[in-house]
Protein backbone atom coordinates (compact mmCIF):
# COMPACT_ATOMS: atom_id res chain seq x y z
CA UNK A 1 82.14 163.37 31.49
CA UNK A 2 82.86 164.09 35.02
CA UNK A 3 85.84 162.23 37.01
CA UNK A 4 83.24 160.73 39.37
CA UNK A 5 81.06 159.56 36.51
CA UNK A 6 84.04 157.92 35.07
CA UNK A 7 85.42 156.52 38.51
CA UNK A 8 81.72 155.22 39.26
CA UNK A 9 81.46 153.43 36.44
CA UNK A 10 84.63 152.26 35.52
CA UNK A 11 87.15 149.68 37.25
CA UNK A 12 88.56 151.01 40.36
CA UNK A 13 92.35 150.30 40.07
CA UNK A 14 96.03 151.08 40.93
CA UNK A 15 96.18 153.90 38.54
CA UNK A 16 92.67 155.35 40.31
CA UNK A 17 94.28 154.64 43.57
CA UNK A 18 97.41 156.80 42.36
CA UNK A 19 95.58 159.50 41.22
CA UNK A 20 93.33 160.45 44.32
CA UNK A 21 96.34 159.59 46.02
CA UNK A 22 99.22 160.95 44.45
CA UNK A 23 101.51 160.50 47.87
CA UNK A 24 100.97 156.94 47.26
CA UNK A 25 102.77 156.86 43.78
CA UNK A 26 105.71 154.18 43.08
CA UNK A 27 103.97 152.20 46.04
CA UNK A 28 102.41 148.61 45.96
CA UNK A 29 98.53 148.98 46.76
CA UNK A 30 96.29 146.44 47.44
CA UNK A 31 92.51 146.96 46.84
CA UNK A 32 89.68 145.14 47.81
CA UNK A 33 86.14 146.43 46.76
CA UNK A 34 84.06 146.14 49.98
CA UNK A 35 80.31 144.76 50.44
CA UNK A 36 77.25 146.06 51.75
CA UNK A 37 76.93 149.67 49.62
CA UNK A 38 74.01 150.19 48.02
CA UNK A 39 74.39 154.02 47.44
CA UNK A 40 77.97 154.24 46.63
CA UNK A 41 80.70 151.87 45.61
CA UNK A 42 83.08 151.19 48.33
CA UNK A 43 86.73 149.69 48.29
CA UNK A 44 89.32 149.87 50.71
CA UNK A 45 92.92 150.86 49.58
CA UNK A 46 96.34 149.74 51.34
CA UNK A 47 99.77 150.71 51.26
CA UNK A 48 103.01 151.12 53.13
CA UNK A 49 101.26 155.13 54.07
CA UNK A 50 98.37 153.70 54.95
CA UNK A 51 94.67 151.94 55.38
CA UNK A 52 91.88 153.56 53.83
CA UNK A 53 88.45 153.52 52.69
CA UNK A 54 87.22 154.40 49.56
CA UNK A 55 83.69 156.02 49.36
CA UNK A 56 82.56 157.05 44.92
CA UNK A 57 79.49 158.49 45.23
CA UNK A 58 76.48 156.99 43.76
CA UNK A 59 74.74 158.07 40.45
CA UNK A 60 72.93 161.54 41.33
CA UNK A 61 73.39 161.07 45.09
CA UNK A 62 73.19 164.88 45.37
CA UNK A 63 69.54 164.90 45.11
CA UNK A 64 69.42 164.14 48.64
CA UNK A 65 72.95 163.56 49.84
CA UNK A 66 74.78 167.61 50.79
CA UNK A 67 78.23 166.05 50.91
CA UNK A 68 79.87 169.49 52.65
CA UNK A 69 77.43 168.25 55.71
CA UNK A 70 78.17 164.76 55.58
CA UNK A 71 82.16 165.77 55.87
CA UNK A 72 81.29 168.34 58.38
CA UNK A 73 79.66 165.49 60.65
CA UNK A 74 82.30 163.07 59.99
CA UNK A 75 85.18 165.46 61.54
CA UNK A 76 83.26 166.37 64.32
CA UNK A 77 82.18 162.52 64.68
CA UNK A 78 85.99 161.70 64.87
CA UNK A 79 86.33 164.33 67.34
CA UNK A 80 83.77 162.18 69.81
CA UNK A 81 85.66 158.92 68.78
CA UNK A 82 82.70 157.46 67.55
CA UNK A 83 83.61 157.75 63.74
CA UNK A 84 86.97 157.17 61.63
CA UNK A 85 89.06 160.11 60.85
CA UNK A 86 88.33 161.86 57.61
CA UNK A 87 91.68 161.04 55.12
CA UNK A 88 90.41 163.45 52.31
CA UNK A 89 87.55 164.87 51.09
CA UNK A 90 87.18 165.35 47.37
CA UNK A 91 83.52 166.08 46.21
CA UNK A 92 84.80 167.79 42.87
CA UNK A 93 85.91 163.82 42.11
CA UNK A 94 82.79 162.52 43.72
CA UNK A 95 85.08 160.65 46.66
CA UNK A 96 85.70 160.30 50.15
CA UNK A 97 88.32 158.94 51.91
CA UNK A 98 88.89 157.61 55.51
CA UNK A 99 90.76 155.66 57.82
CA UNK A 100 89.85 151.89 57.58
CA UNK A 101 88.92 150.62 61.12
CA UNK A 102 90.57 147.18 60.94
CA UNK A 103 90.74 144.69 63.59
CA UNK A 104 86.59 144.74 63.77
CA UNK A 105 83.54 143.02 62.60
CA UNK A 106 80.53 144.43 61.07
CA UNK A 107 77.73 143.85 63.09
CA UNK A 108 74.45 141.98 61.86
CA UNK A 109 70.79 141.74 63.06
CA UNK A 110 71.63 138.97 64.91
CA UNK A 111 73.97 140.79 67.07
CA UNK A 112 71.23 142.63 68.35
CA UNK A 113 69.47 139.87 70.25
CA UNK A 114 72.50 139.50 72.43
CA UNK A 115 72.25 141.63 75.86
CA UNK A 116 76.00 141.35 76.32
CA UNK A 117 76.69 144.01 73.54
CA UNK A 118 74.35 146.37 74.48
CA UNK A 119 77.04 148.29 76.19
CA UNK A 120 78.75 148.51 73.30
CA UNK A 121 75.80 149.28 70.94
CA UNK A 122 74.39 152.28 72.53
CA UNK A 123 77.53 154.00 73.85
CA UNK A 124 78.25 155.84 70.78
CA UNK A 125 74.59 156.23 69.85
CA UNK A 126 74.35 157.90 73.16
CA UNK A 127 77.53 160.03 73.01
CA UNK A 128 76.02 161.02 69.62
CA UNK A 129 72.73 162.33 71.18
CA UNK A 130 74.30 164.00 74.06
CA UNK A 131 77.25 165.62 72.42
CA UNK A 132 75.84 169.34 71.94
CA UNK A 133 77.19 169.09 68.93
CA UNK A 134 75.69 171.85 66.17
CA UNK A 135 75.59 170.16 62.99
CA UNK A 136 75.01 171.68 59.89
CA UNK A 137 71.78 169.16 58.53
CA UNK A 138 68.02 169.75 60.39
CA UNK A 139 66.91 166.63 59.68
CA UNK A 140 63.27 166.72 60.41
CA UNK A 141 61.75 162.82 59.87
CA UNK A 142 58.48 164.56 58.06
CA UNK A 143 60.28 167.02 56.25
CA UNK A 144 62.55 164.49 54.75
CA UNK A 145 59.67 162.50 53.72
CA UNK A 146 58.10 165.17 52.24
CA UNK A 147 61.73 166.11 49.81
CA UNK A 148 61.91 162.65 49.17
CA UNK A 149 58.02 162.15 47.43
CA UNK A 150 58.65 165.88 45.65
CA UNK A 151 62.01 164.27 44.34
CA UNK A 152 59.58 161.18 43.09
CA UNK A 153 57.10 163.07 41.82
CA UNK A 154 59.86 165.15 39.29
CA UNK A 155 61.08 161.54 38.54
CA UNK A 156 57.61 161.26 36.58
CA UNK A 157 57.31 157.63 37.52
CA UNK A 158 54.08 156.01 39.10
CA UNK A 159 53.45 153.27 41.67
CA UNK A 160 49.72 152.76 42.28
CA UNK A 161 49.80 149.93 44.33
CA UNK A 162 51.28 151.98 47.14
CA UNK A 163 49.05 154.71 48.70
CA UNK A 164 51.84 156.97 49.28
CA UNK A 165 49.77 160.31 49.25
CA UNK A 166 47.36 158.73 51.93
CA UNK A 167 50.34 157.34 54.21
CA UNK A 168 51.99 160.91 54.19
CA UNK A 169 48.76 162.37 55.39
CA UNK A 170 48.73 159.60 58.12
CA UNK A 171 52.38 160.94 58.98
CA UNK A 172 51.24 164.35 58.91
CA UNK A 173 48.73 163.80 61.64
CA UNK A 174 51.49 161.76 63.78
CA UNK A 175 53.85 164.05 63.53
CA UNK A 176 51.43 167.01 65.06
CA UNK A 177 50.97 164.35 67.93
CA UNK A 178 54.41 163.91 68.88
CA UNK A 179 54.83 168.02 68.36
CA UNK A 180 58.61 167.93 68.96
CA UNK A 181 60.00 171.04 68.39
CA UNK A 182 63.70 171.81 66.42
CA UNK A 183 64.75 173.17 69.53
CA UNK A 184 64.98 169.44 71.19
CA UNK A 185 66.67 167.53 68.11
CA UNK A 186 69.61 166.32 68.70
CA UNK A 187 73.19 165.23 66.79
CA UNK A 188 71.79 161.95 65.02
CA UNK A 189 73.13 159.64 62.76
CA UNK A 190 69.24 158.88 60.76
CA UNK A 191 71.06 155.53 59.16
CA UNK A 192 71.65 153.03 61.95
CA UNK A 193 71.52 149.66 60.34
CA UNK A 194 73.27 146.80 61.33
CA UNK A 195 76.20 147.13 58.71
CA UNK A 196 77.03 150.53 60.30
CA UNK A 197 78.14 149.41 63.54
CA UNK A 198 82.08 148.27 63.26
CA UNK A 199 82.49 146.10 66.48
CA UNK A 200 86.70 146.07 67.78
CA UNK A 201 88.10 142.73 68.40
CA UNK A 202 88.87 142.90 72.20
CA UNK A 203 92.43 141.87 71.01
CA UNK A 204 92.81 145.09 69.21
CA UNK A 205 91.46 147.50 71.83
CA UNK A 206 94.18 148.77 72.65
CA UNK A 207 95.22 150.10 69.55
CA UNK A 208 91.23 152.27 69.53
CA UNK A 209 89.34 155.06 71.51
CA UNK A 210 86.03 152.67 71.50
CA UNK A 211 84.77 149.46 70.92
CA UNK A 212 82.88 150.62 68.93
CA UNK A 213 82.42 153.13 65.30
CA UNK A 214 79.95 153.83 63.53
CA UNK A 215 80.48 154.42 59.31
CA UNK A 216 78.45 155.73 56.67
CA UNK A 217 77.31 159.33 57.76
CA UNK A 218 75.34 160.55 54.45
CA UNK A 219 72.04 161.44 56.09
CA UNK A 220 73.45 162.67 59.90
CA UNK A 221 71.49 165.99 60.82
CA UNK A 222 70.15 167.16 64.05
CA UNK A 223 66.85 165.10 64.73
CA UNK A 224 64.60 163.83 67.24
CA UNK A 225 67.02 161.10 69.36
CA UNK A 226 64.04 158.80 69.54
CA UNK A 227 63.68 158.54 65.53
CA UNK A 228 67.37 157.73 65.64
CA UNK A 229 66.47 154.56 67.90
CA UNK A 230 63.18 154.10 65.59
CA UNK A 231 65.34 153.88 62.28
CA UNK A 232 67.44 151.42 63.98
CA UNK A 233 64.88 149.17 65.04
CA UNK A 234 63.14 149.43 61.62
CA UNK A 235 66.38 148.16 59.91
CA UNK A 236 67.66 145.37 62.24
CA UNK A 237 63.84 144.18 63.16
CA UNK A 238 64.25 142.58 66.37
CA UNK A 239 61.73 141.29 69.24
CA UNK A 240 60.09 143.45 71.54
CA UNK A 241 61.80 142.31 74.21
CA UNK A 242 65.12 142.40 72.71
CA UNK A 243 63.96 146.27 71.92
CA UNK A 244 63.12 147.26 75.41
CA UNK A 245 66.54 145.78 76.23
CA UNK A 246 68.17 148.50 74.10
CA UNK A 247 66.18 151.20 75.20
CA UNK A 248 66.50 150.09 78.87
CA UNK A 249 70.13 149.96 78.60
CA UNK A 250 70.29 154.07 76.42
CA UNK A 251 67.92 155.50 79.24
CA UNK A 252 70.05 154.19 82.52
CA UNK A 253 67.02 154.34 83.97
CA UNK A 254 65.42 157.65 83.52
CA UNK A 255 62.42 158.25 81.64
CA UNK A 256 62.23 154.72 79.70
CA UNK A 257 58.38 154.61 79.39
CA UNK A 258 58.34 158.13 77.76
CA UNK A 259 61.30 157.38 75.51
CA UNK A 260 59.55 154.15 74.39
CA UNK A 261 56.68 155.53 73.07
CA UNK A 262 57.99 158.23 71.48
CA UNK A 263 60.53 155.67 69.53
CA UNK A 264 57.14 153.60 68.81
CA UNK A 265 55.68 156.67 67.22
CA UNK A 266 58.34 157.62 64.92
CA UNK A 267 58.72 154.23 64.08
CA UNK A 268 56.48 154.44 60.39
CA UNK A 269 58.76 157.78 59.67
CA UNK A 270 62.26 155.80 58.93
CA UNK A 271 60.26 153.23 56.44
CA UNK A 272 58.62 155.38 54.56
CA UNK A 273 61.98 158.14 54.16
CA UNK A 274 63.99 154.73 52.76
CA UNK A 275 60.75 153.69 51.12
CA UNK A 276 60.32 156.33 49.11
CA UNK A 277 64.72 156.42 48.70
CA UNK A 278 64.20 153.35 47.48
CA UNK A 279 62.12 153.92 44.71
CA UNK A 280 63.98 157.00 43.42
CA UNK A 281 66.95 154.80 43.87
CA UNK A 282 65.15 152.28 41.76
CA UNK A 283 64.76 155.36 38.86
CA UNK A 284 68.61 156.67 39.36
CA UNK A 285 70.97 153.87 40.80
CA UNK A 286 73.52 152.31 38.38
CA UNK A 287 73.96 149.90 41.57
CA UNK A 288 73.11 146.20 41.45
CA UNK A 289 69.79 145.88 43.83
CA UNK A 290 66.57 144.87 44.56
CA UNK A 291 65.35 148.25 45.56
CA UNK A 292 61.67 147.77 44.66
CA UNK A 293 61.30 145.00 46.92
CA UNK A 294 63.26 146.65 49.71
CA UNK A 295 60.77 149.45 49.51
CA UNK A 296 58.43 147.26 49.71
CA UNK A 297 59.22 145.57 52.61
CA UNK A 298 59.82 149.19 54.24
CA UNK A 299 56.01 150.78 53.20
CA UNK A 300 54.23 147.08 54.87
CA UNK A 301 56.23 147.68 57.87
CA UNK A 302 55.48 151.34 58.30
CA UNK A 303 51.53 150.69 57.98
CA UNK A 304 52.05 147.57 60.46
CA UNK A 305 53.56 150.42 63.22
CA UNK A 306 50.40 152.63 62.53
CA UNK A 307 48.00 149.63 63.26
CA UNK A 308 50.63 149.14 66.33
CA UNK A 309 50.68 152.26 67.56
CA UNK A 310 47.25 153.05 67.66
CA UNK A 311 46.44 148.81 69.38
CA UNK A 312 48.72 149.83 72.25
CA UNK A 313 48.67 153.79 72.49
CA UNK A 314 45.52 154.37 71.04
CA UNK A 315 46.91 156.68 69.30
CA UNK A 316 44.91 156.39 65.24
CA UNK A 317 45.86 158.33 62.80
């Protein structure tokens, strides 16, 4: 049995602590498993040396997780000050480890209906997309979708109330409209829920680069920017107005009609990627979670933004 098996499933404690982080022997640690994971387990870890965070992979996370890219993005992330700084990176053990940012909340879907964080919200997401950073994942929304029902399908499990072959077509035929080519993706985090966005108390700014990080970096590639803003407004579901807000406040004024409706189009992409995730996490996860439902919840919504884009684009696929 492998060490990350055995740390997955097994109590995470001192002598776990100690043995990722031998510099830390002899010294009290305090550890405190942390919420929100549904992927991996998650503690943070604290000692005289330092504040960290925790990351044990998942159960077979590597079926659609390359951790050498994920630790790629994160140092070049921390580089832009838009991510924590990578502490250690052990895949042999199934683990990562950064610095805890402390001093913060988490951000929820409420958050997003108020106009005075904006600012805050899309300056990283923004300094993401306009980095020219190279980095190692193409993360192509269709693509992904299409790994994600082969990894399914090898999972030999059916779901026949969901016309998954159908809505892939559908996406097929959307994704020739839009016809963006590799050549204009950009640096793009591809997970931007609400729980990723670690908010600085303005207390504590002084003691950061930003008000604001962004965590969890498993499925960063280069993609198109405007399925970035799509994924985000799939997960945190807010008004319309509160949308064009957001987008109004990432264009600055240049080009928001264009970038809209591109966002609308690739909005069905993100909810069927993490509905299809979901149900091969349903099949793999040792994790506590409602993942059918979830998925659920993610294949209605992408078939709502097909009616929607083709009611206000006329755009039917």
């Amino acid at each position: 049995m492998c060490m990350a098996t055995r740390l997955l499933d097994q109590e995470f404690n001192a002598t776990a602590c100690y043995d990722l982080l031998p510099e830390w022997k002899d010294l009290e640690v305090r550890i405190t498993q942390l919420n929100g994971g549904i992927t991996n387990k998650l503690y943070r870890v604290r000692s005289a040396k330092g504040d960290y965070t925790v990351r044990i992979y998942g159960d077979k996370t590597d079926l659609f997780i390359d951790r050498d890219h994920e630790a790629h993005t994160i140092e070049e992330m921390s580089k832009l000050g838009v991510a924590s700084r990578m502490v250690k990176y052990i895949p042999e053990r199934g683990v990562t480890i950064v610095e805890f940012i402390d001093d913060s909340i988490v951000l929820t879907n409420q958050h997003f209906l108020d106009a005075s964080l904006y600012p805050k919200i899309v300056e990283p997401i923004r300094k993401i997309h306009s980095s020219g950073v190279r980095l190692k994942k193409i993360f192509d929304p269709l693509v992904e979708i299409m790994k994600m029902s082969a990894i399914l399908k090898r999972l030999d499990v059916e779901y026949e109330e969901f016309d998954i072959a159908g809505t892939i077509q559908r996406l097929i035929k959307l994704s020739s409209i839009i016809n963006m080519p590799e050549s204009e993706f950009s640096p793009c985090h591809n997970d931007l829920l609400a729980d990723n966005f670690i908010l600085i108390n303005d207390d504590a700014l002084h003691k950061y680069d930003a008000p604001m990080y962004l965590i969890d970096w498993e499925y960063a590639g280069m993609a198109p920017r405007h399925y970035d803003i799509a994924d985000m407004f799939q997960e945190i579901l807010v008004p319309r107005e509160a949308e064009k807000g957001i987008v109004a406040q990432y264009c600055n004024g240049v080009d928001f009609d264009r970038t809209l409706f591109l966002i609308d189009l690739f909005k069905p992409f993100p909810d069927i990627y993490w509905f299809l995730w979901s149900l091969i996490q349903l099949n793999v996860s040792k994790i506590t979670f409602d993942y059918y439902n979830y998925g659920k919840v993610k294949y209605e919504n992408a078939l709502k933004n097909l009616t929607f884009v083709q009611e206000a684009y006329g755009v039917a696929v």
